[in-house]
Structure formats: C-alpha cells, structure tokens
Protein backbone atom coordinates (compact mmCIF):
# COMPACT_ATOMS: atom_id res chain seq x y z
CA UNK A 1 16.33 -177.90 -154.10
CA UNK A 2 15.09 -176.67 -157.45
CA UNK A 3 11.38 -177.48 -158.87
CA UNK A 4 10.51 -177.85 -162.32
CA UNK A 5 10.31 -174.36 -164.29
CA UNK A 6 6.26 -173.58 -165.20
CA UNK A 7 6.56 -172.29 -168.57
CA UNK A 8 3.72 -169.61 -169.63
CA UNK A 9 2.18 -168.99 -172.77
CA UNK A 10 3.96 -165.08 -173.54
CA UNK A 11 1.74 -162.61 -174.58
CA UNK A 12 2.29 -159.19 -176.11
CA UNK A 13 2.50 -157.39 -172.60
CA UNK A 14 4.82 -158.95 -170.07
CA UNK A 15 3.12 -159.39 -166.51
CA UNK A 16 3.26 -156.95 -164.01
CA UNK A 17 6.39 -157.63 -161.50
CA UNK A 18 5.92 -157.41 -157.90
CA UNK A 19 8.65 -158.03 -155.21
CA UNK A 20 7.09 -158.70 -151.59
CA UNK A 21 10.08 -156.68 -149.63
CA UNK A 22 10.67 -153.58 -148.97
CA UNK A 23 14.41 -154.06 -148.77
CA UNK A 24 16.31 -151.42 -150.99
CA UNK A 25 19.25 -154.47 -151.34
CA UNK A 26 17.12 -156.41 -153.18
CA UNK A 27 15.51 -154.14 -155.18
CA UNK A 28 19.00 -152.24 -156.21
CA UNK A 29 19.41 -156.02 -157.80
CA UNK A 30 16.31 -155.95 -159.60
CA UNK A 31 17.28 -152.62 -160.78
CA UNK A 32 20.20 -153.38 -162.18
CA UNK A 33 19.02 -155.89 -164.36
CA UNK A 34 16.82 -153.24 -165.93
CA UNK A 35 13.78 -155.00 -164.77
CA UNK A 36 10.76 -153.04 -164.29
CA UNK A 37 8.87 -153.55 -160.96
CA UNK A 38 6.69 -152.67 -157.90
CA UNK A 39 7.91 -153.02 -154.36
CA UNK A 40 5.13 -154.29 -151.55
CA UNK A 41 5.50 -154.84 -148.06
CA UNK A 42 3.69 -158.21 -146.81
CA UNK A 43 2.30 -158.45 -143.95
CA UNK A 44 3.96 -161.15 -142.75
CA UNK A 45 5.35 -162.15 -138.84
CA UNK A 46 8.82 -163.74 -139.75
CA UNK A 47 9.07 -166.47 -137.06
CA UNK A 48 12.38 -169.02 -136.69
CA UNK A 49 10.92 -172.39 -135.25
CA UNK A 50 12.53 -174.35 -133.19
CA UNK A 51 14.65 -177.61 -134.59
CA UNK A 52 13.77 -176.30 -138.34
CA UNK A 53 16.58 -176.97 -140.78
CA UNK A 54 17.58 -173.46 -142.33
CA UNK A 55 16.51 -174.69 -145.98
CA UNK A 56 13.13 -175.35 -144.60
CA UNK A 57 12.77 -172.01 -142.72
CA UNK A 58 14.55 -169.72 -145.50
CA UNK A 59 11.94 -170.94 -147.95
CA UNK A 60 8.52 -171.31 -145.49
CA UNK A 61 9.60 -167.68 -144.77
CA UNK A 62 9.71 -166.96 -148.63
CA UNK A 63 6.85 -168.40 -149.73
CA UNK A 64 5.08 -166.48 -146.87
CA UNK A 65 6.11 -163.50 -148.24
CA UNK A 66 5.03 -164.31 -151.41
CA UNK A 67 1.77 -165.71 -150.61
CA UNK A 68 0.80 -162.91 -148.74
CA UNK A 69 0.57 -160.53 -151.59
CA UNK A 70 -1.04 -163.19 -153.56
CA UNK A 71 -3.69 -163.40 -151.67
CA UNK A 72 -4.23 -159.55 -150.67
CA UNK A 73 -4.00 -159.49 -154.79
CA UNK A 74 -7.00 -161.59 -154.94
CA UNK A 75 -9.11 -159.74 -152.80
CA UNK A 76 -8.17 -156.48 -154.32
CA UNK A 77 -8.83 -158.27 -157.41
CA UNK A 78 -12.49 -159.51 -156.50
CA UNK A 79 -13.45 -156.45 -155.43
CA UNK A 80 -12.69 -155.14 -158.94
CA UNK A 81 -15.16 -153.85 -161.80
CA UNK A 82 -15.51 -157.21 -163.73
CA UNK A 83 -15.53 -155.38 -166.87
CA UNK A 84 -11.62 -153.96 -165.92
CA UNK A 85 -9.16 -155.69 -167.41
CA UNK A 86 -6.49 -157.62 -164.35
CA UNK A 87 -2.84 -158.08 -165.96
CA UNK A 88 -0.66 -160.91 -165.45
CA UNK A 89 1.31 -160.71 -162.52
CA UNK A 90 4.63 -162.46 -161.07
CA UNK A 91 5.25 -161.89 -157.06
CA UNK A 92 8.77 -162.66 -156.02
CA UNK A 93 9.19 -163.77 -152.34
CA UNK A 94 12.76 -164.10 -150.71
CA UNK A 95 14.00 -164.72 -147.40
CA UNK A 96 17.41 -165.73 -145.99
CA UNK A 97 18.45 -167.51 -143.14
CA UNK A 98 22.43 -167.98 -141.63
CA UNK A 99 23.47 -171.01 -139.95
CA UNK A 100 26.63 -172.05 -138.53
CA UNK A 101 27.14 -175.64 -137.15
CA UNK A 102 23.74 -176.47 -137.73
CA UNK A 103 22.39 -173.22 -135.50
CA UNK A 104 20.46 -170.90 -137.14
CA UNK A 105 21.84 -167.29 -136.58
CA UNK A 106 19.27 -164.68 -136.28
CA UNK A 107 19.22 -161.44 -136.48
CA UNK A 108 21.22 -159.58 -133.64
CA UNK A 109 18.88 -156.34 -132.83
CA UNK A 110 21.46 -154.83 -130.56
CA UNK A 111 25.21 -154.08 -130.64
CA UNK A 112 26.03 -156.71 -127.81
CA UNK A 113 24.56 -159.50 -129.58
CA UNK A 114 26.05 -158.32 -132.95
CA UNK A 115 29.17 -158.77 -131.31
CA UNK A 116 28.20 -161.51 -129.94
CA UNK A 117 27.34 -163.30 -133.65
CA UNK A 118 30.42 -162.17 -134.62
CA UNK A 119 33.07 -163.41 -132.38
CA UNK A 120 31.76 -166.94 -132.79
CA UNK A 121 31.80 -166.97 -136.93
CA UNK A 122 35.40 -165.42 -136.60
CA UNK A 123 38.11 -168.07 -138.35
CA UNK A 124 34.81 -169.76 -139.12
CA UNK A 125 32.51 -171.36 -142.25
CA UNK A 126 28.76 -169.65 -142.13
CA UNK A 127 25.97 -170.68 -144.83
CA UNK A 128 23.31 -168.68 -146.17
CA UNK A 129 20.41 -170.38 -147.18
CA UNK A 130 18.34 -168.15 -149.59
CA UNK A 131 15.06 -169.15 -150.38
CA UNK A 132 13.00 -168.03 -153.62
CA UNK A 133 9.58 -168.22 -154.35
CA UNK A 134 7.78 -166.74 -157.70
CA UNK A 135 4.18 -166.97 -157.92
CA UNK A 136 2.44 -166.13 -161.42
CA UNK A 137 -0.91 -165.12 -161.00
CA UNK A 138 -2.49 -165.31 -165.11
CA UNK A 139 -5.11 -163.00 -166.61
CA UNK A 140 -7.77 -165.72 -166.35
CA UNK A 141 -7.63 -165.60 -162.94
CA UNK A 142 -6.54 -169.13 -162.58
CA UNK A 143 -5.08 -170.59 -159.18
CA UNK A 144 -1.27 -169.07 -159.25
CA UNK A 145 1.40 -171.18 -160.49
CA UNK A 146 4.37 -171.51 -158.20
CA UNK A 147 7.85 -172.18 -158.24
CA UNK A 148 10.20 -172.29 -155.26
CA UNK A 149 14.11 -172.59 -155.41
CA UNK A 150 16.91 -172.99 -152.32
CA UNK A 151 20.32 -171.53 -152.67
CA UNK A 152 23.10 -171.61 -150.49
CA UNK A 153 26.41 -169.49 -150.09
CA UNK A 154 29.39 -169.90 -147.91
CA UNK A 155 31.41 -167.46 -146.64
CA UNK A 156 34.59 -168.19 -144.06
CA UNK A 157 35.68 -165.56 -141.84
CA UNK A 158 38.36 -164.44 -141.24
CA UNK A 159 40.26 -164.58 -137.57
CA UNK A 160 38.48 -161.61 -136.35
CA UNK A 161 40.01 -159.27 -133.50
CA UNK A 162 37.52 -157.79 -131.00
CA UNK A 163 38.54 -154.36 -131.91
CA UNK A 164 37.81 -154.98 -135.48
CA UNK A 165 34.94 -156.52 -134.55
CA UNK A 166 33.50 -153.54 -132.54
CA UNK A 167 34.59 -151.34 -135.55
CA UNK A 168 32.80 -152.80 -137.63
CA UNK A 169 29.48 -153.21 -136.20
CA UNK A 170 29.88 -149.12 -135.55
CA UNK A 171 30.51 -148.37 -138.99
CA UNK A 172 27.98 -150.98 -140.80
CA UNK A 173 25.40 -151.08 -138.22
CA UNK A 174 24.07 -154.62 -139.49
CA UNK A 175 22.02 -155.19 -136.35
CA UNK A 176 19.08 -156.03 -138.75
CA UNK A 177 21.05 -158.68 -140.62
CA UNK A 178 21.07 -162.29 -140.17
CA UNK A 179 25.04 -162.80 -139.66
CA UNK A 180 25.50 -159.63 -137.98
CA UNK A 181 26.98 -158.35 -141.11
CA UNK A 182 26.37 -156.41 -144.52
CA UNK A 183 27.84 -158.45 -147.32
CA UNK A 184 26.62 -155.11 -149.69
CA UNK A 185 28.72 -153.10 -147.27
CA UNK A 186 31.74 -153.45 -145.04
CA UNK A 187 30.71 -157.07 -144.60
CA UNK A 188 33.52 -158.19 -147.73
CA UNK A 189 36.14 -157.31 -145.16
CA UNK A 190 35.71 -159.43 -142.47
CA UNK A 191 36.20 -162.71 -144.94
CA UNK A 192 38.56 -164.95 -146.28
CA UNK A 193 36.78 -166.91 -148.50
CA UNK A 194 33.72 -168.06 -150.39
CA UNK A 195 31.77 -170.98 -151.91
CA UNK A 196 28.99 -170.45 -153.92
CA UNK A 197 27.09 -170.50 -157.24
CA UNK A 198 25.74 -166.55 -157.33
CA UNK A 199 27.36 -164.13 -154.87
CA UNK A 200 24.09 -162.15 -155.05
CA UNK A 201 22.60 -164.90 -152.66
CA UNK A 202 24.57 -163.40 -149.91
CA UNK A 203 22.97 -160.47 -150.48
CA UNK A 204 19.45 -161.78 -150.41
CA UNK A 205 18.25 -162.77 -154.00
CA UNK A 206 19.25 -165.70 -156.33
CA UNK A 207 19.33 -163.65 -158.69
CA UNK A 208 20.64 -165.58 -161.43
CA UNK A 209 17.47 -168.24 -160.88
CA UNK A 210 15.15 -165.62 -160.79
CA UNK A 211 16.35 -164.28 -163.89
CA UNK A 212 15.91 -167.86 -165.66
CA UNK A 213 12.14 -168.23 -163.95
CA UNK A 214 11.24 -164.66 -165.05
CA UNK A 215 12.32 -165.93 -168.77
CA UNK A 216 9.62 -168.40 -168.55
CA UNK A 217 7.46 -166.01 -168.11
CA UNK A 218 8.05 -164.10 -170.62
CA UNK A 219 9.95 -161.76 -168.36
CA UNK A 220 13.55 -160.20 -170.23
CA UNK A 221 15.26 -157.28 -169.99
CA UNK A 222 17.01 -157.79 -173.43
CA UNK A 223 14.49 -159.77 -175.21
CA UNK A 224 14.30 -157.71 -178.87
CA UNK A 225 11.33 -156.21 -178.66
C-alpha cells in the first residue's frame, strides 16, 4: 500500500530528522546512507490485536510510533519562547510484524518459545510486513503532513534440524525479534530463499522508500550542495 508522496517547498536548511526507535539496526541503516539524525524513544505500548491482518498492525504500530513524538514535539514546542525559531522536522516511525499462514508471529521472549517459532517456519515461507510512517512537521507550525507506506519480504527456511535450531538461538539470542531470528546476524543462515523488493525490510526499514520520501522533503545525502 503506498500513498501519494507530499512534496515540500525546500528551503536552505533541510529539516531536522528524527527516528522514533531506539533500535541500533535501524539506525546503522540511516547511518549508512550518510543521513544526519536524532534517535527518540516513544512512548508507545506495542500491542498485537486479535484477528488484525499483519499489514494493518505493522503500520497502526508505525504510525504510533511516529505520532507519539509528534505530539510530545508539539508540546515541547508550545511551551517554547515564541520569539525562538522551531525548524522543520521529519519523524520516521517503523514497525514490523512476521506472519506465517496468516498467524502473526510475535516476539518469542524466552529460549523455549524461540525454539518454538522456529521449528514451525523450518522448510517454510514467512512474510515480513514492514510498515513506514514519515510525518513532516513545517516551520509554520502547520498540522503535520503524513505519509505511510507497507512493505513486505519473504524469506523461506530452510529444513531446519533441532540441533541447529538450538545453536542458533544460543549464538544470536533473537528472543526480542519477531521470527525468532536476526536477519542482520546469524539469521542469513537458516534460509533458502527470498522474495522481495529491498532486503533492508527484513531488517526493519524500507529503506529504499524512505529514501525517496526524504527527497521530497528536501532530505539528500548527495544533493550538491
């Protein structure tokens, strides 16, 4: 599901860049793309509810994330000297959720039900539905504009042996992963194949849509300057 692309009048100074995680995986991405940003922690109960289809979840999730720091932004900026000048800003929200045969797969939390996860995706297909939502709050101090995106990967596993299985979940420790697995780690090893538009969904963050909604903001690494 992709909405139209807001685009925003560029100024001189690109806005401010905020991602609403905390997770160093996601942020590594950003990194990489020589992107210069801020890292905030929403506060934000992550909830799963029942009979919702993962699309719907991984992106009510994202834009909860997102909306979160919006709106602690707002108050922060109210409370502000209304002679100080508030920059542009751009809040990216992200949030995946795995699902195989139509049942979400949450996060294991223990070594049991890691294994647990595990032994039932072995020799089978598990999506990743990654959702994405930007939020541009403008100097004005206009209502936000918002854009919200849905990606999904595939990955198959491979036929899995228990003793592999245990292995892994010793070495990788992915008990705080939906999947039971660290596609940035030892995760690659347990597949046999993949479908997919932009592998670094798997790992969290559509990264290549991002990159295209952070153009329209005026937002580019390798823009001349």
């Amino acid at each position: 599901m992709r909405e139209p692309l807001a685009m925003i009048d560029k100024t001189e100074t690109s806005p401010q860049l905020i991602l609403a995680s905390t997770s160093p995986y996601r942020a590594e991405m950003l990194a990489k793309c020589g992107l210069s940003f801020s890292q905030e922690s929403p506060e934000y109960i992550e909830q799963i509810v029942a009979a919702e289809a993962p699309q719907a979840a991984a992106l009510r999730l994202a834009c909860g994330k997102a909306r979160t720091i919006v709106n602690s932004l707002k108050r922060h900026d109210g409370k502000s000297d209304s002679s100080s000048q508030i920059p542009a800003r751009v809040v990216i929200g992200c949030d995946q959720v795995a699902c195989l045969n139509g049942v979400i797969l949450g996060k294991p939390g223990s070594e049991s039900r890691a294994i647990e996860q595990l032994t039932v995706c072995s020799d089978e297909w598990v999506s990743f539905h990654t959702g994405l939502f930007v939020s541009f709050l403008s100097e004005n101090g206009l209502e936000p504009t918002e854009t919200s995106y849905i990606e999904e990967f595939a990955v198959k596993f491979r036929l899995l042996t228990a003793a592999e299985i245990e292995t892994y979940i010793a070495m990788d420790q992915p008990l705080d992963c939906a999947g039971s697995f660290k596609a940035e780690g030892l995760g690659l090893t347990l597949f046999e194949d993949m479908k997919g538009r932009d592998i670094h969904t798997l790992y969290g963050l559509p990264l290549l849509q991002l990159l295209e909604i952070l153009r329209g903001y005026g937002i580019n690494p390798i823009s001349p300057r």
